[in-house]
N, C-alpha and C. Protein backbone atom coordinates (compact mmCIF):
# COMPACT_ATOMS: atom_id res chain seq x y z
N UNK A 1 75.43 60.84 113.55
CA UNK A 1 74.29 60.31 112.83
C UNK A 1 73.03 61.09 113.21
N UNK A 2 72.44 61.49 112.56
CA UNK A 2 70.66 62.04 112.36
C UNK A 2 69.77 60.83 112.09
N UNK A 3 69.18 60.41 113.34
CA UNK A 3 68.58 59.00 112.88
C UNK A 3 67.44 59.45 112.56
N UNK A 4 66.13 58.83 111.70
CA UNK A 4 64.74 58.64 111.63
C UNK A 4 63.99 59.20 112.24
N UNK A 5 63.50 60.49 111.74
CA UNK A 5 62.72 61.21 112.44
C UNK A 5 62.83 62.40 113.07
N UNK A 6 64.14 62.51 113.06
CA UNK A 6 64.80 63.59 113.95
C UNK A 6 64.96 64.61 112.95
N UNK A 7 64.87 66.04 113.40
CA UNK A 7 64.88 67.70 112.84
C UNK A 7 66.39 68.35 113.10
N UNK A 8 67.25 68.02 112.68
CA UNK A 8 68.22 68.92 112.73
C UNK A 8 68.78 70.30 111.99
N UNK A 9 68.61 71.21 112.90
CA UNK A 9 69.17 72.49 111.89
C UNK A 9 69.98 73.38 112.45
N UNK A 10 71.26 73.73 111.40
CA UNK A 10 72.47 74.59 112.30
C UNK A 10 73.58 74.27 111.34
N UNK A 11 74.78 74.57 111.73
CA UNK A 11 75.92 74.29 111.12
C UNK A 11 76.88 73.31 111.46
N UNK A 12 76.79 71.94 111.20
CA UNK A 12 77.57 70.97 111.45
C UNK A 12 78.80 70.61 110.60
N UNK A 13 79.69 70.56 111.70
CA UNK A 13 81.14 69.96 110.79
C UNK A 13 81.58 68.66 111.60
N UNK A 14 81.99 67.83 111.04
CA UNK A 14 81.75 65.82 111.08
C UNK A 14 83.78 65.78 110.73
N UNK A 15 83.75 65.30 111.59
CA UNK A 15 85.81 64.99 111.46
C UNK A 15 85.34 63.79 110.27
N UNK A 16 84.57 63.08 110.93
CA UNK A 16 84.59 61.63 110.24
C UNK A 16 83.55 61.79 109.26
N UNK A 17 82.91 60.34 109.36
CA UNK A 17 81.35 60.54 108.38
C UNK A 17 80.07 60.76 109.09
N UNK A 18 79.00 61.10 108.42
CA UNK A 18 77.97 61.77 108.84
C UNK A 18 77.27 61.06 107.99
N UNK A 19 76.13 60.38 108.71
CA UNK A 19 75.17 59.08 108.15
C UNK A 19 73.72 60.02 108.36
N UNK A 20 73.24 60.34 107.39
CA UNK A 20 71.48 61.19 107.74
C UNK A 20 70.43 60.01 107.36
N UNK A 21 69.26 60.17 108.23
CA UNK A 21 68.24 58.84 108.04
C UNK A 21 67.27 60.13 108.35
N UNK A 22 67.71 61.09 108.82
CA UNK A 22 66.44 61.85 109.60
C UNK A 22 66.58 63.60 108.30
N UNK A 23 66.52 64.71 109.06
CA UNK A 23 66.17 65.52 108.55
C UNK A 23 67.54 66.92 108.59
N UNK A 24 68.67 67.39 107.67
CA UNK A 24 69.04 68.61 108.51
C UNK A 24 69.00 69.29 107.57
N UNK A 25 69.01 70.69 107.95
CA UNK A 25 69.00 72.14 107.15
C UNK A 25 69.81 72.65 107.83
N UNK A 26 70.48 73.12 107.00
CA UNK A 26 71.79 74.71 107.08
C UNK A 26 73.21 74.12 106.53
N UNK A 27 74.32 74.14 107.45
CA UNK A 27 75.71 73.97 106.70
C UNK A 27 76.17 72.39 106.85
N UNK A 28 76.63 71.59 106.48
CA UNK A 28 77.35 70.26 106.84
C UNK A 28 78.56 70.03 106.18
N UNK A 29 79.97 69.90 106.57
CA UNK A 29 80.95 70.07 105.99
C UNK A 29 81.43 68.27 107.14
N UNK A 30 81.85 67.89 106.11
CA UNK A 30 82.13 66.08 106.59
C UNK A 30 83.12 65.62 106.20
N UNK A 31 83.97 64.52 106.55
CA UNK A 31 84.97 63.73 105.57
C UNK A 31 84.05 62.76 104.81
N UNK A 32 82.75 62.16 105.55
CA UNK A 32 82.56 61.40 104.39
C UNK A 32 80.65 61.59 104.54
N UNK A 33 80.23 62.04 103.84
CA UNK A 33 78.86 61.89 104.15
C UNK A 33 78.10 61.11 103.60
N UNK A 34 76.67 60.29 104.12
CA UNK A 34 76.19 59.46 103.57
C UNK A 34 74.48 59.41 103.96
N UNK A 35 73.56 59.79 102.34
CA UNK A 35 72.62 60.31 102.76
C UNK A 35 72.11 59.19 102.82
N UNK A 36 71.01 58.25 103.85
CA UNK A 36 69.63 56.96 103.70
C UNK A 36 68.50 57.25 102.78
N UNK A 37 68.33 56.07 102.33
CA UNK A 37 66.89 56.77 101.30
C UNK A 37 65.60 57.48 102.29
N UNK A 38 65.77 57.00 103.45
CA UNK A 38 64.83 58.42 104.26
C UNK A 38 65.35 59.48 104.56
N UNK A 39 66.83 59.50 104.53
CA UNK A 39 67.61 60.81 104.64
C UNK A 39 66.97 62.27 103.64
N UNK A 40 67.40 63.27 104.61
CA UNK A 40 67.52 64.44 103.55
C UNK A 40 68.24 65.64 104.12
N UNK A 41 68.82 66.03 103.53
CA UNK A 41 69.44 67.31 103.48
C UNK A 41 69.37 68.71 102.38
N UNK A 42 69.19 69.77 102.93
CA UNK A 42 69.08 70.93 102.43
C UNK A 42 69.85 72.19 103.33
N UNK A 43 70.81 72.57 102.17
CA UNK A 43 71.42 73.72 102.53
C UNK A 43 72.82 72.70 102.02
N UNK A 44 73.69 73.40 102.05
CA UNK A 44 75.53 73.41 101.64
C UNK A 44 76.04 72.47 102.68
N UNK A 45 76.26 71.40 101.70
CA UNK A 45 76.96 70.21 102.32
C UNK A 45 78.31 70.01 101.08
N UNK A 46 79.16 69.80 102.20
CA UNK A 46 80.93 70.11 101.32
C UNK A 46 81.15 68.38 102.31
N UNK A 47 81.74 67.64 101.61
CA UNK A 47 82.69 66.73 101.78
C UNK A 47 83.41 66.00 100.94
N UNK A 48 84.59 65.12 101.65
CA UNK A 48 84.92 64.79 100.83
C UNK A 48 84.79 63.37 99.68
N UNK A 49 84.10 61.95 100.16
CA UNK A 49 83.26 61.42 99.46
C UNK A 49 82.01 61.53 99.72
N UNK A 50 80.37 61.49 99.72
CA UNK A 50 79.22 61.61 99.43
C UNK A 50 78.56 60.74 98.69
N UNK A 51 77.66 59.74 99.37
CA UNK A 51 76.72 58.73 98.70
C UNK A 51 75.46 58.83 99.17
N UNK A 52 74.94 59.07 98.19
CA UNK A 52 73.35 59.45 98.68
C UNK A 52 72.08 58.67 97.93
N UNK A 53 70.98 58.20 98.92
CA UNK A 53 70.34 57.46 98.27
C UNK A 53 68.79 57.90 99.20
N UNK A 54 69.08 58.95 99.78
CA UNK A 54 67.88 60.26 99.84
C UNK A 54 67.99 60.94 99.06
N UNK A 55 67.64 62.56 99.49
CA UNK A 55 67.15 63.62 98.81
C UNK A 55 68.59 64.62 99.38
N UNK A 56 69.44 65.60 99.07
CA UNK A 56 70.67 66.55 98.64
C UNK A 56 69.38 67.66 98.01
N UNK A 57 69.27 68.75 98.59
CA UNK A 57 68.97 69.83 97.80
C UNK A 57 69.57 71.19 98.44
N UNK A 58 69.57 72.37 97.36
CA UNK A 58 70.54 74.10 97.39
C UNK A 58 71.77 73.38 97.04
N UNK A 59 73.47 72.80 97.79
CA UNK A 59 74.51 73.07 97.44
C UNK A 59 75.20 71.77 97.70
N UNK A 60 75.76 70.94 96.84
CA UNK A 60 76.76 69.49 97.14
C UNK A 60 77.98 69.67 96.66
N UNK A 61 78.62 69.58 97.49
CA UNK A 61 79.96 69.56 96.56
C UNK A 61 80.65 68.22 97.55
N UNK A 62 80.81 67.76 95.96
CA UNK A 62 82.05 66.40 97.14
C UNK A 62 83.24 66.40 96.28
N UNK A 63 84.06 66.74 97.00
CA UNK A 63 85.76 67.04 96.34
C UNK A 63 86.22 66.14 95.71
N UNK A 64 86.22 64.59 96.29
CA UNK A 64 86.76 63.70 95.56
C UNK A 64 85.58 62.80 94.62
N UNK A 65 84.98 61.98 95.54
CA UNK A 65 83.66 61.41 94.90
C UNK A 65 82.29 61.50 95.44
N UNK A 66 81.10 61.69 93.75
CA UNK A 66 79.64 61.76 94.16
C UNK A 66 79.07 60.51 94.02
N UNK A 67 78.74 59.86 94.61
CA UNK A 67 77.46 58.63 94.00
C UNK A 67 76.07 58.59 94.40
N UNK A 68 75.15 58.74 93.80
CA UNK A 68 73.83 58.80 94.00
C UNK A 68 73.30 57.61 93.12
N UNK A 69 72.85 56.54 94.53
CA UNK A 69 72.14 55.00 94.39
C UNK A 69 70.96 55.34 93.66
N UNK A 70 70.38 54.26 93.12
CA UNK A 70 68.99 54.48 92.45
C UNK A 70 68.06 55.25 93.06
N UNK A 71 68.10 55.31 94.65
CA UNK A 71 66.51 55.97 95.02
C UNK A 71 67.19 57.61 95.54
N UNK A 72 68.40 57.55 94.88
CA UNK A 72 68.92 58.96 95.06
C UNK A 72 68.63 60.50 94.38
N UNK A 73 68.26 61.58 95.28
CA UNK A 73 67.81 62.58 94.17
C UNK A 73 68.62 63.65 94.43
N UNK A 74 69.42 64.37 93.74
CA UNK A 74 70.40 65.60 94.31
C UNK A 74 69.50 66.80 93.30
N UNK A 75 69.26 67.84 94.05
CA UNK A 75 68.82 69.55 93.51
C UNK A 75 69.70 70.33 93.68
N UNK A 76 70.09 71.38 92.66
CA UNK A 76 70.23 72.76 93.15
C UNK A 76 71.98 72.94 92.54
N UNK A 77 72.69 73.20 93.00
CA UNK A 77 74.48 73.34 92.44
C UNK A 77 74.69 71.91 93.18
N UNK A 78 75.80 71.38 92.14
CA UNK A 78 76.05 70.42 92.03
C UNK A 78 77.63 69.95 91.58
N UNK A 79 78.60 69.96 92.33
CA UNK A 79 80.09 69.70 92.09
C UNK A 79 80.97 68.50 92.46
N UNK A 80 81.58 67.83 91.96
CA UNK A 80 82.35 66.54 92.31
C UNK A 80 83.30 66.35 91.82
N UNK A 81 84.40 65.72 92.27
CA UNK A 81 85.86 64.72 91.68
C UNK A 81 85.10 64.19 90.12
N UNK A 82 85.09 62.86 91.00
CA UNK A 82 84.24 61.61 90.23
C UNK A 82 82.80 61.50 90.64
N UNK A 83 82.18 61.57 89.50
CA UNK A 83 80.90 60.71 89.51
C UNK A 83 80.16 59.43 89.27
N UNK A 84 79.36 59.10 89.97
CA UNK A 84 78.55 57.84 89.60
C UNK A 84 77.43 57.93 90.22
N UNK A 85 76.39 57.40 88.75
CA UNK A 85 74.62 57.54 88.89
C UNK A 85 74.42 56.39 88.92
N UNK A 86 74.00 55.68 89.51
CA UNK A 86 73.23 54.06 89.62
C UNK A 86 71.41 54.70 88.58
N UNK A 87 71.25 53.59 88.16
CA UNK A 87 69.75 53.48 87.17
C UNK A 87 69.10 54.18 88.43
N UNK A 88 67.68 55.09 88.12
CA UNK A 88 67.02 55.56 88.66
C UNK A 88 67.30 56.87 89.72
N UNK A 89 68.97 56.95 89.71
CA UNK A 89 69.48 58.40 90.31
C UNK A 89 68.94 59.46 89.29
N UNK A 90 68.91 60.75 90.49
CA UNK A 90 68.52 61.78 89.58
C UNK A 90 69.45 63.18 90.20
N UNK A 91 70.22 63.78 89.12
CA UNK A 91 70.79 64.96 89.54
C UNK A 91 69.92 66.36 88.58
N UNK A 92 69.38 67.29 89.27
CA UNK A 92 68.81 68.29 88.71
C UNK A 92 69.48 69.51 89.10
N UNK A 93 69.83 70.42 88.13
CA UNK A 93 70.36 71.95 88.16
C UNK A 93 71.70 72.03 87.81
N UNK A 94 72.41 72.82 88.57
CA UNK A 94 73.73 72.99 87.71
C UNK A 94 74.90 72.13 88.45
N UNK A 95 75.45 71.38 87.38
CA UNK A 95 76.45 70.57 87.68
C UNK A 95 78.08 70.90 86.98
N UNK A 96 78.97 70.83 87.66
CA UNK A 96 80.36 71.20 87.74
C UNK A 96 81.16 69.86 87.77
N UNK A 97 82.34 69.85 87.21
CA UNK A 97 82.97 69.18 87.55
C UNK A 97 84.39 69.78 87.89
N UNK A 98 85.05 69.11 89.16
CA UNK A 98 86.02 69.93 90.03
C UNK A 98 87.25 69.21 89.34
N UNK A 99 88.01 70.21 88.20
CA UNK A 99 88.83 69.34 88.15
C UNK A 99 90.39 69.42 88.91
N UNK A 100 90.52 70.41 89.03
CA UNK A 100 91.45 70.61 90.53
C UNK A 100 90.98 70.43 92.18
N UNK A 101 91.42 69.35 92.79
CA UNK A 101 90.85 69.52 93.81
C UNK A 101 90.91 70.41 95.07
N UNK A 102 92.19 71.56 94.54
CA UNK A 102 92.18 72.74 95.66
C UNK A 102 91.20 73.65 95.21
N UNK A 103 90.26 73.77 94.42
CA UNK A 103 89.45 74.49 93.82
C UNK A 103 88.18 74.77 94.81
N UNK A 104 88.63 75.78 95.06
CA UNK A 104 87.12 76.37 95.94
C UNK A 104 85.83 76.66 95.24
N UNK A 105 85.09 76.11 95.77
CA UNK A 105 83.57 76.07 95.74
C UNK A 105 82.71 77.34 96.02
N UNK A 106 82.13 77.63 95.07
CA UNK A 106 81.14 79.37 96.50
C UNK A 106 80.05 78.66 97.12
C-alpha cells in the first residue's frame, strides 16, 4: 500500500494487490490493483483486475477487468478484458479492447 501523502517512484511488482491513496510514478505490474480517489498513478501499470477511483495516467492495461468508480479518471493508452464506467468516470485517449488474454501489451 502507498498510503496518503507518500511519493513513490521506481518499478514495483505486487504478487497480490496494490491499494494507492498516495502518489507513484514509473512501472507497477500487480495481481490486483486498486487506485483511492486520492490515489494516483502515472507511468505503466499492467494487472490483472484494476479499480480506480483516482487518477491512472501514460499506460493501463488490466487483462481481465477495468472499473473506474465515479470520481475515477484514466489518461493516456488504455486496455482491458471487461469494462465498467460508473456515472461520472472518465477514460481519455486510446482505448483497446484485449480480446485474447495472452495478448501482449507494448
Amino acid at each position: 500500500m502507498v498510503g496518503s501523502g507518500v511519493v513513490a517512484i521506481g518499478t514495483f511488482k505486487v504478487p497480490g494487490e496494490a491499494t494507492i491513496s498516495g502518489n507513484v510514478q514509473g512501472e507497477l505490474t500487480a495481481a490486483a490493483l486498486n487506485v483511492l480517489p486520492s490515489g494516483e498513478v502515472t507511468g505503466k501499470s499492467v494487472a490483472q483486475t484494476i479499480v480506480v477511483s483516482g487518477k491512472m495516467n501514460q499506460s493501463t492495461t488490466a487483462m481481465q477487468s477495468l472499473v473506474v468508480d465515479a470520481t475515477g479518471v484514466i489518461t493516456g493508452e488504455i486496455a482491458y478484458g471487461d469494462l465498467e464506467i460508473r456515472r461520472g468516470g472518465e477514460l481519455l485517449g486510446s482505448i483497446t479492447q484485449i480480446k485474447n488474454q495472452s495478448t501482449l501489451i507494448k
